[in-house]
N, C-alpha and C. Protein backbone atom coordinates (compact mmCIF):
# COMPACT_ATOMS: atom_id res chain seq x y z
N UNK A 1 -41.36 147.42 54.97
CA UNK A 1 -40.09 146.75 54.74
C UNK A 1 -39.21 147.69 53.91
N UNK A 2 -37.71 147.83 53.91
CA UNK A 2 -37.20 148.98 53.98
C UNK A 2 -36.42 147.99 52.60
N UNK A 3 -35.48 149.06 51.66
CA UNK A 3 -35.42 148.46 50.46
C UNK A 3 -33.59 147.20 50.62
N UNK A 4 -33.28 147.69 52.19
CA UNK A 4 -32.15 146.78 52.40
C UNK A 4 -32.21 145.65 52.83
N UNK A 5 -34.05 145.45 53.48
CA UNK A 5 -34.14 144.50 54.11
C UNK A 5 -34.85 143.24 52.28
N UNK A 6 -34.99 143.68 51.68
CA UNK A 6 -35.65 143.43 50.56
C UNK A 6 -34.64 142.79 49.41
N UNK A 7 -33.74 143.61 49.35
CA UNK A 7 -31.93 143.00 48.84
C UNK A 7 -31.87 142.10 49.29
N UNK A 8 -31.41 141.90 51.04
CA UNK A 8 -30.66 141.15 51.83
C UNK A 8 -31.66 139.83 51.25
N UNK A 9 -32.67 139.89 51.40
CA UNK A 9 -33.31 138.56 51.00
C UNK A 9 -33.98 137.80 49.96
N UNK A 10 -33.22 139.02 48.30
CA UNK A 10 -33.32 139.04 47.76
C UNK A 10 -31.86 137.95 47.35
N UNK A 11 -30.74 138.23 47.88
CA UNK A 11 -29.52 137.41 47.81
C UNK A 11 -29.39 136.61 48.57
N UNK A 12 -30.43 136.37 49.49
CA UNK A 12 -30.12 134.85 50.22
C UNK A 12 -30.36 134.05 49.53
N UNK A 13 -32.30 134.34 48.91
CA UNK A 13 -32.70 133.26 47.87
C UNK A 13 -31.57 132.52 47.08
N UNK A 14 -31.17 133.72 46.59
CA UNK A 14 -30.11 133.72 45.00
C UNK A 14 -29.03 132.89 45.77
N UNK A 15 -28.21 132.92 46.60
CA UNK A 15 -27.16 131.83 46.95
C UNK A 15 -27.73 131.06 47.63
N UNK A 16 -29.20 130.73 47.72
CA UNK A 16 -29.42 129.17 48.49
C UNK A 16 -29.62 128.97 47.01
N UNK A 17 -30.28 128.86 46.22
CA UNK A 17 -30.55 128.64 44.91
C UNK A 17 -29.19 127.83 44.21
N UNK A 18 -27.86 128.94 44.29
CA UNK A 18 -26.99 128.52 44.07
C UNK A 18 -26.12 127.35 44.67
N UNK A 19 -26.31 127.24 45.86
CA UNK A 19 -25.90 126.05 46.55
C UNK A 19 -26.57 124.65 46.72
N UNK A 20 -27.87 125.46 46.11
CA UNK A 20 -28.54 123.75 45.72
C UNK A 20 -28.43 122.98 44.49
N UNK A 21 -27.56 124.24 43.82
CA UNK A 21 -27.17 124.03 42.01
C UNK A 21 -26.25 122.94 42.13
N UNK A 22 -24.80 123.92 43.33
CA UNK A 22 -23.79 123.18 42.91
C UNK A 22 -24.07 121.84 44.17
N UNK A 23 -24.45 121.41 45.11
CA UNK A 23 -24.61 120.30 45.74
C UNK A 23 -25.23 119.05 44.65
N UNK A 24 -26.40 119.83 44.03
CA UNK A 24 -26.66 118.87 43.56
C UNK A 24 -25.79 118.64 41.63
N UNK A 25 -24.58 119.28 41.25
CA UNK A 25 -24.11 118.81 40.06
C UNK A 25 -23.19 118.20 41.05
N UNK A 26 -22.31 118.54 42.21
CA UNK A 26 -21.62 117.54 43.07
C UNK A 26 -22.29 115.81 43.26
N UNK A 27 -23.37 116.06 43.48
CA UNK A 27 -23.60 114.36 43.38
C UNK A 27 -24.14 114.10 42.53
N UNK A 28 -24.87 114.52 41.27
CA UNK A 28 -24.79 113.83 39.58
C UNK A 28 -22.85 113.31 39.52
N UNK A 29 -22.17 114.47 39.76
CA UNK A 29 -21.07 113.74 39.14
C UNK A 29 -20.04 112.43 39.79
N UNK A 30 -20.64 112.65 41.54
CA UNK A 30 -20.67 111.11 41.83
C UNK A 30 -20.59 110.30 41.36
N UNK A 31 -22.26 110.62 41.17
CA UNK A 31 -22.91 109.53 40.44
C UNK A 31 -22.46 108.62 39.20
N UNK A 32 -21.77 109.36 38.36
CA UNK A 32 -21.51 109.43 37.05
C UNK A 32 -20.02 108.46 37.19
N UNK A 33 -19.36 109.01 38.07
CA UNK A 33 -17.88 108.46 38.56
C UNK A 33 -18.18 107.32 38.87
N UNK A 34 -19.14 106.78 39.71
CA UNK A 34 -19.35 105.66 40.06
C UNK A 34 -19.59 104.59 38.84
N UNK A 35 -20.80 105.31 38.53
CA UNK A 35 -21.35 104.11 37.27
C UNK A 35 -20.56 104.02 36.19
N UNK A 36 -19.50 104.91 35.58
CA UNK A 36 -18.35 104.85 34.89
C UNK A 36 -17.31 103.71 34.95
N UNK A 37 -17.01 104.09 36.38
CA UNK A 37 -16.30 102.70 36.64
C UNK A 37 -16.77 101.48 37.01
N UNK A 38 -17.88 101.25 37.34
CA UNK A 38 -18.81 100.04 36.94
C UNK A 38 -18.52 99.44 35.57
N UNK A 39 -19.15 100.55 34.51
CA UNK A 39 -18.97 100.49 32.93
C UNK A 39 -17.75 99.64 32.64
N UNK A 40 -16.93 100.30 33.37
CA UNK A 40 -15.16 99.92 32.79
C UNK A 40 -14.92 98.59 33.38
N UNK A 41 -15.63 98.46 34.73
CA UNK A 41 -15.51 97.11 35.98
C UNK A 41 -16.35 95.89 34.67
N UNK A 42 -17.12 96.07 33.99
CA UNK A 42 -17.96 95.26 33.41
C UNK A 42 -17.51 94.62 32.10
N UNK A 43 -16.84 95.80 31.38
CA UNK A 43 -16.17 95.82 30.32
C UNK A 43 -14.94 94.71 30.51
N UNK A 44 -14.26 95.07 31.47
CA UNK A 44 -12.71 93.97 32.25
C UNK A 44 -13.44 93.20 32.05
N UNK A 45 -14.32 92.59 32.68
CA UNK A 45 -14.55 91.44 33.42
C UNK A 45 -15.38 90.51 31.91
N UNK A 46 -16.18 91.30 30.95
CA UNK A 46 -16.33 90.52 29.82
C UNK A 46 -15.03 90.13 29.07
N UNK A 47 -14.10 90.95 28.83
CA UNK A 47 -12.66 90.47 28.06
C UNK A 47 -12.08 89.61 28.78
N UNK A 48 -11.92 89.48 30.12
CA UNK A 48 -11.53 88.06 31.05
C UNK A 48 -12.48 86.94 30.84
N UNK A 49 -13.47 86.84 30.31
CA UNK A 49 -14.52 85.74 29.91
C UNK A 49 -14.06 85.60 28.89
N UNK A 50 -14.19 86.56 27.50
CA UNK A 50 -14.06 86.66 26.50
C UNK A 50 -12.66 85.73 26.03
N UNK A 51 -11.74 86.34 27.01
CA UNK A 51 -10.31 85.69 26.77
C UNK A 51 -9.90 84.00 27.31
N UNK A 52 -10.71 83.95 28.29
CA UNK A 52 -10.99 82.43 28.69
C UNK A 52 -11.17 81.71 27.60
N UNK A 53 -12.36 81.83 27.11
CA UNK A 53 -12.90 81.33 26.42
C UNK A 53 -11.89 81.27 24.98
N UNK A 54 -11.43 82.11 24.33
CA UNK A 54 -10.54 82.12 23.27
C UNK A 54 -9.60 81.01 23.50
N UNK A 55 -8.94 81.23 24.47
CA UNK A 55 -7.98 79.85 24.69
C UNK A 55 -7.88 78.82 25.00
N UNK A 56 -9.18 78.86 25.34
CA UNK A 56 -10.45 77.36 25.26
C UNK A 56 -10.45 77.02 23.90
N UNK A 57 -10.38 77.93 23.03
CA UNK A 57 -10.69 77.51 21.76
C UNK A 57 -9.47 77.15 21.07
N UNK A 58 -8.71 77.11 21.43
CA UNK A 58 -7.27 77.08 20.40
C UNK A 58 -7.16 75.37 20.70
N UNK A 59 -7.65 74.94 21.38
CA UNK A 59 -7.91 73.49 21.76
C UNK A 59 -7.28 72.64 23.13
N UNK A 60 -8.01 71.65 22.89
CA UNK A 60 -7.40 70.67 24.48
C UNK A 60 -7.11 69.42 24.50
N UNK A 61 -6.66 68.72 25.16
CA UNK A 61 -5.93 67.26 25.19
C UNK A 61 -7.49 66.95 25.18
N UNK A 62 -7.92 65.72 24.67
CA UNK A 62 -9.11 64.60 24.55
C UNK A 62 -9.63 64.44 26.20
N UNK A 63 -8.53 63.91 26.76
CA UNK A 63 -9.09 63.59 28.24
C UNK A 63 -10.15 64.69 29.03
N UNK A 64 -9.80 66.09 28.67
CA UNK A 64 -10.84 66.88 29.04
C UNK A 64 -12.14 66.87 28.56
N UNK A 65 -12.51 65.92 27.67
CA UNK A 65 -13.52 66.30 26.95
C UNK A 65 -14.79 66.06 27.87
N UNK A 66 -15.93 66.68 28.21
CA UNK A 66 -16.78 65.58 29.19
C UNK A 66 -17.36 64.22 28.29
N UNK A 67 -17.86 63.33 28.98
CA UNK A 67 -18.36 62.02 28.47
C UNK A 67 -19.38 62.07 28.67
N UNK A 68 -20.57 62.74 29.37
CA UNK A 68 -21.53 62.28 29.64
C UNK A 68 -22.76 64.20 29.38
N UNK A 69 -23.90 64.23 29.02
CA UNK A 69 -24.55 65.20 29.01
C UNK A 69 -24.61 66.35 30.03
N UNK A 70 -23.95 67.45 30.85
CA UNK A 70 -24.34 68.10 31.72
C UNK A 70 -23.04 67.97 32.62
N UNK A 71 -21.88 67.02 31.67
CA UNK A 71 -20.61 67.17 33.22
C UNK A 71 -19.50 68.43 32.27
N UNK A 72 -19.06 69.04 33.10
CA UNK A 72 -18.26 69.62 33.07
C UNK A 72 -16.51 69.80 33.31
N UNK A 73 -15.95 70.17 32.47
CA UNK A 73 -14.25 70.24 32.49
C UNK A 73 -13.84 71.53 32.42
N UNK A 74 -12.97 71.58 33.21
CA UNK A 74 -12.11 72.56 33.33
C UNK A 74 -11.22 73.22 32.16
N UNK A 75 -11.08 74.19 31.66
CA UNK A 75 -10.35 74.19 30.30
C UNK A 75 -8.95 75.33 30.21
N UNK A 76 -9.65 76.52 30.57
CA UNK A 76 -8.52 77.64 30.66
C UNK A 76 -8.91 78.41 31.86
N UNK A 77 -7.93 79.49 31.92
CA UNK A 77 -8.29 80.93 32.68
C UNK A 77 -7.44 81.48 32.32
N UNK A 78 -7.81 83.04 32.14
CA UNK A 78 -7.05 84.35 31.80
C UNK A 78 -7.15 85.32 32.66
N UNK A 79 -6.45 86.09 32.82
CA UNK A 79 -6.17 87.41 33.80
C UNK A 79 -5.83 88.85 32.67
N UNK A 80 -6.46 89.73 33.24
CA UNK A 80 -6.37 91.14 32.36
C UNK A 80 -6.23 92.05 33.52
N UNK A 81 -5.56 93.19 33.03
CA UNK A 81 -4.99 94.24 34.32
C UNK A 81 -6.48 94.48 35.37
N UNK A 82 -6.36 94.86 35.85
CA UNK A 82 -7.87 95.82 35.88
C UNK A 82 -7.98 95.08 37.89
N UNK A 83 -7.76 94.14 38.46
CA UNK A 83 -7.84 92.88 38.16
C UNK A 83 -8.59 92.07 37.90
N UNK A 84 -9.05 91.89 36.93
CA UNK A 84 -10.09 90.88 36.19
C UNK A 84 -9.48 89.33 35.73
N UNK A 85 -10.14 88.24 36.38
CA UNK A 85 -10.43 87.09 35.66
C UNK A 85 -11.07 85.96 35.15
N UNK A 86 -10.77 85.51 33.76
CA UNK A 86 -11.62 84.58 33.69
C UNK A 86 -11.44 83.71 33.23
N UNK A 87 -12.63 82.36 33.64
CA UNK A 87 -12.32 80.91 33.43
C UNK A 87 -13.42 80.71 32.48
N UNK A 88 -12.69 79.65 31.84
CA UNK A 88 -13.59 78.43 31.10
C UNK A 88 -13.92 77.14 31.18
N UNK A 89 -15.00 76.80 31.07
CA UNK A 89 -15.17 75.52 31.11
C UNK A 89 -16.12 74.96 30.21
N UNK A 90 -15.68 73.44 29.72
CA UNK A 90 -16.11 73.05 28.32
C UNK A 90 -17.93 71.91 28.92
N UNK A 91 -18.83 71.64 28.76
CA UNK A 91 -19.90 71.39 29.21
C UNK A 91 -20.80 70.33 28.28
N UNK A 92 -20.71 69.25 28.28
CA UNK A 92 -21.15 68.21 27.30
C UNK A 92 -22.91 68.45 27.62
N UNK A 93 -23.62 68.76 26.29
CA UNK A 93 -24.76 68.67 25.97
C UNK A 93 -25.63 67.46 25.38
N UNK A 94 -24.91 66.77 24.89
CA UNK A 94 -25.39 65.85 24.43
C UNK A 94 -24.86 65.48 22.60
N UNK A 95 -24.47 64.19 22.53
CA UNK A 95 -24.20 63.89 20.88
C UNK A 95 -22.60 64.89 21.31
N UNK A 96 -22.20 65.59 19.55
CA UNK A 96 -21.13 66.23 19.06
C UNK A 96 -21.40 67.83 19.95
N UNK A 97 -22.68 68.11 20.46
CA UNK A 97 -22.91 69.33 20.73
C UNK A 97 -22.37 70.04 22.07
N UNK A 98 -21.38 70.28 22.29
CA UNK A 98 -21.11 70.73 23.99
C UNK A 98 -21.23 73.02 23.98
N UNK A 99 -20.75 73.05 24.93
CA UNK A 99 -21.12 74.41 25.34
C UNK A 99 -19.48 74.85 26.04
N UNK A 100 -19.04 75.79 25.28
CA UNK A 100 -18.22 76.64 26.33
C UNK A 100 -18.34 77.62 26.95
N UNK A 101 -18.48 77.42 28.69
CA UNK A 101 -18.99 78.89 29.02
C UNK A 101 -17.80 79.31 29.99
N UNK A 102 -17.48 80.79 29.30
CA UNK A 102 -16.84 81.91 30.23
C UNK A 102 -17.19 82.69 31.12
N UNK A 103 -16.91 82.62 32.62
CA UNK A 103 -17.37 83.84 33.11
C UNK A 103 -15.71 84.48 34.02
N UNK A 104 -16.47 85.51 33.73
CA UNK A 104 -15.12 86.77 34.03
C UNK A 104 -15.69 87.61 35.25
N UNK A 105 -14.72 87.67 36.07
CA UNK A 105 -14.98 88.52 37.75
C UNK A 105 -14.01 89.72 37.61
N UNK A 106 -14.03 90.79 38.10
CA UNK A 106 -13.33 92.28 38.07
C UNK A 106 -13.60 91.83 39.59
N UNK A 107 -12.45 92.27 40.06
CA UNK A 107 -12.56 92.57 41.81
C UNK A 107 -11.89 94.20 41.97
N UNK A 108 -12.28 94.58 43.27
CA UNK A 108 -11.56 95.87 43.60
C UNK A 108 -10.81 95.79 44.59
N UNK A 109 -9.84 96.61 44.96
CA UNK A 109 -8.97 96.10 45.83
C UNK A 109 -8.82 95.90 47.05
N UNK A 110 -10.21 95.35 47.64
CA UNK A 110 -10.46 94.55 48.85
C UNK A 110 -10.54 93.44 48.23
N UNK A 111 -10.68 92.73 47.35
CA UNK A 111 -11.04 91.21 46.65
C UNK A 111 -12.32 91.41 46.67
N UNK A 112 -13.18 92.49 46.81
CA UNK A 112 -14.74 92.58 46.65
C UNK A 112 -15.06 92.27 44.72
N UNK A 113 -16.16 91.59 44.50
CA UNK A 113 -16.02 91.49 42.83
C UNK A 113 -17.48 92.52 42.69
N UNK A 114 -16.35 93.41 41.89
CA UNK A 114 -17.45 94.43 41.31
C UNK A 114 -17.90 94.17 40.22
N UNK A 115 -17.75 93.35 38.98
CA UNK A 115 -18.33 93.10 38.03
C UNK A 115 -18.40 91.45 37.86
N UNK A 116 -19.48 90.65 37.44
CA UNK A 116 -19.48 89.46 36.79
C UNK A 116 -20.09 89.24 35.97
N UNK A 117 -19.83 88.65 34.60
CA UNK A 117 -19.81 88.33 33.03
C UNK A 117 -19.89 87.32 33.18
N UNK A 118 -20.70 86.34 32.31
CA UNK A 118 -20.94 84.95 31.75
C UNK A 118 -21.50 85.17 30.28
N UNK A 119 -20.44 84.23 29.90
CA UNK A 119 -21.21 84.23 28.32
C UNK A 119 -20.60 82.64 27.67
N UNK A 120 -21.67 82.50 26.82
CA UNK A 120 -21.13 80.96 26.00
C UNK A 120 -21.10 80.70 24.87
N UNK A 121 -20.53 80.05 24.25
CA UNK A 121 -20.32 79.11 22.72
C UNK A 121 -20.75 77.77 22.45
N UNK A 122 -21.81 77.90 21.64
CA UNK A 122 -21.92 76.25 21.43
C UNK A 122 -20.90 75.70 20.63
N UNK A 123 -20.91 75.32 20.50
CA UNK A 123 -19.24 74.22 19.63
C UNK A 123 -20.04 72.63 19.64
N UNK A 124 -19.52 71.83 18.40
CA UNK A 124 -19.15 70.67 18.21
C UNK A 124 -17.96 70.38 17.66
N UNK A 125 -17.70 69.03 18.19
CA UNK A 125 -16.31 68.19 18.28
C UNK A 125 -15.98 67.54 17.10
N UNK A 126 -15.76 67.71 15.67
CA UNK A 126 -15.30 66.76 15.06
C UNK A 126 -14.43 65.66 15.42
N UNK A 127 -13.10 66.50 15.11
CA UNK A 127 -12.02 65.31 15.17
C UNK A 127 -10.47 66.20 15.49
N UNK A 128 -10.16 65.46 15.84
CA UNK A 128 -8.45 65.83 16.67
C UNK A 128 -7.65 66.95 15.51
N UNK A 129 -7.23 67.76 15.77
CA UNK A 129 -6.41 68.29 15.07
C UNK A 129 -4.60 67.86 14.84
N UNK A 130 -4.25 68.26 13.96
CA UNK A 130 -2.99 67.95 14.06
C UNK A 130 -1.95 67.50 14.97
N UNK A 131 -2.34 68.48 15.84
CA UNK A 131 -1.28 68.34 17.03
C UNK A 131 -1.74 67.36 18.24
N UNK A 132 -2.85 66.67 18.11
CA UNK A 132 -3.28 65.78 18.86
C UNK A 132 -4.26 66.41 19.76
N UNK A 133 -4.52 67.70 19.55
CA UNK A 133 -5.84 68.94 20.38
C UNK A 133 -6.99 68.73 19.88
N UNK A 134 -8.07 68.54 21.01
CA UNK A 134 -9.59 68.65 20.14
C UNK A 134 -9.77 69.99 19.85
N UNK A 135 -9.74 70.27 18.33
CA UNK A 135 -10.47 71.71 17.98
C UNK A 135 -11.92 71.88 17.63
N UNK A 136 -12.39 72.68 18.66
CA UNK A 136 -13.36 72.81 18.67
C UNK A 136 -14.16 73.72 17.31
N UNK A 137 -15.14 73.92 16.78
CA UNK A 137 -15.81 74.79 15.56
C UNK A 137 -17.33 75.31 16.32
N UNK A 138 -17.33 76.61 15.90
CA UNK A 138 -18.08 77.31 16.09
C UNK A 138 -20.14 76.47 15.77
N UNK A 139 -20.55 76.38 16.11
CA UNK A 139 -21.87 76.03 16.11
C UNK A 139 -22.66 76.79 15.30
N UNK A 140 -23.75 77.12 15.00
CA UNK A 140 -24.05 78.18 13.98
C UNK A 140 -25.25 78.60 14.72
N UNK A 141 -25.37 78.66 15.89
CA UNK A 141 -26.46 79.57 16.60
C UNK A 141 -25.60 80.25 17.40
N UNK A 142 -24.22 80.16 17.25
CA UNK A 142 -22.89 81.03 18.07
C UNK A 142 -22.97 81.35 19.57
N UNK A 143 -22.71 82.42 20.32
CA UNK A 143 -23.05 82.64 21.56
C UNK A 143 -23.82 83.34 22.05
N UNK A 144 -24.18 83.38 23.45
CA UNK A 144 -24.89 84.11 24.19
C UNK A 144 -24.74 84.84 25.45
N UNK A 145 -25.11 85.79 26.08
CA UNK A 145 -24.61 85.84 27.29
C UNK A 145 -26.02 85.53 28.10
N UNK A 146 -25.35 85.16 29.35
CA UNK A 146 -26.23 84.49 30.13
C UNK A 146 -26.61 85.07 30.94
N UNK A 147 -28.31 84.95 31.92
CA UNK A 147 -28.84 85.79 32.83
C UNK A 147 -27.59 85.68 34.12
């Protein structure tokens, strides 16, 4: 074997080597792009729960309240750029004890939902506030997010 034939395939190695470098940092950084904006898709879509839920809390006419253990009312919804939104709804547990749970959807721009968030607040009901709103108070085992 002659010392050109020995080069020549001495630099093939070396640029297949190299082209398996950069193919494969080309799809790590795919990769990375993708799950990034997942990250960010997930992030929206908890602050659209998050924000539901807040304006759930600033309070509601009585008639929403549920009456019975396990029924549910309708309370708010919020929208955040991204397009992310989310609803609340208030959830009678039983006695003074009910549950507010938010969940927040991120869609992409087919209306496909790339991210969904649920999370909740226990709350009990004292008594009417000023303005004739049930204000709700924080529970002291606070929230959770949900499977």
């Amino acid at each position: 074997m002659s010392r050109c034939g020995v080069a020549l395939l001495v630099a093939v190695v070396v640029l297949a080597a190299l082209g398996v470098i950069s193919a494969t940092g080309l799809v790590l950084g795919r990769a990375e792009r993708k799950a990034g904006a997942l990250a960010v898709a997930e992030v929206q879509a908890r602050g659209a729960a998050e924000g539901a839920m807040a304006e759930a809390f600033r309070g509601w006419p009585p008639g929403r309240t549920p009456v019975g253990a396990g029924v549910e009312q309708f309370l708010s919804s919020f929208t955040v750029p991204g397009p992310a939104v989310g609803r609340a709804v208030v959830r009678g547990l039983g006695g003074r004890i009910y549950a507010i749970e938010g969940t927040g959807e991120r869609t992409d721009g087919t209306g496909q939902v790339v991210a969904r968030v649920k999370a909740e607040l226990l709350i009990t009901l004292d008594s009417l506030g000023p303005d004739s709103l049930i204000r709700p108070r924080s529970y002291p085992r606070g929230w959770r997010l949900l499977p």
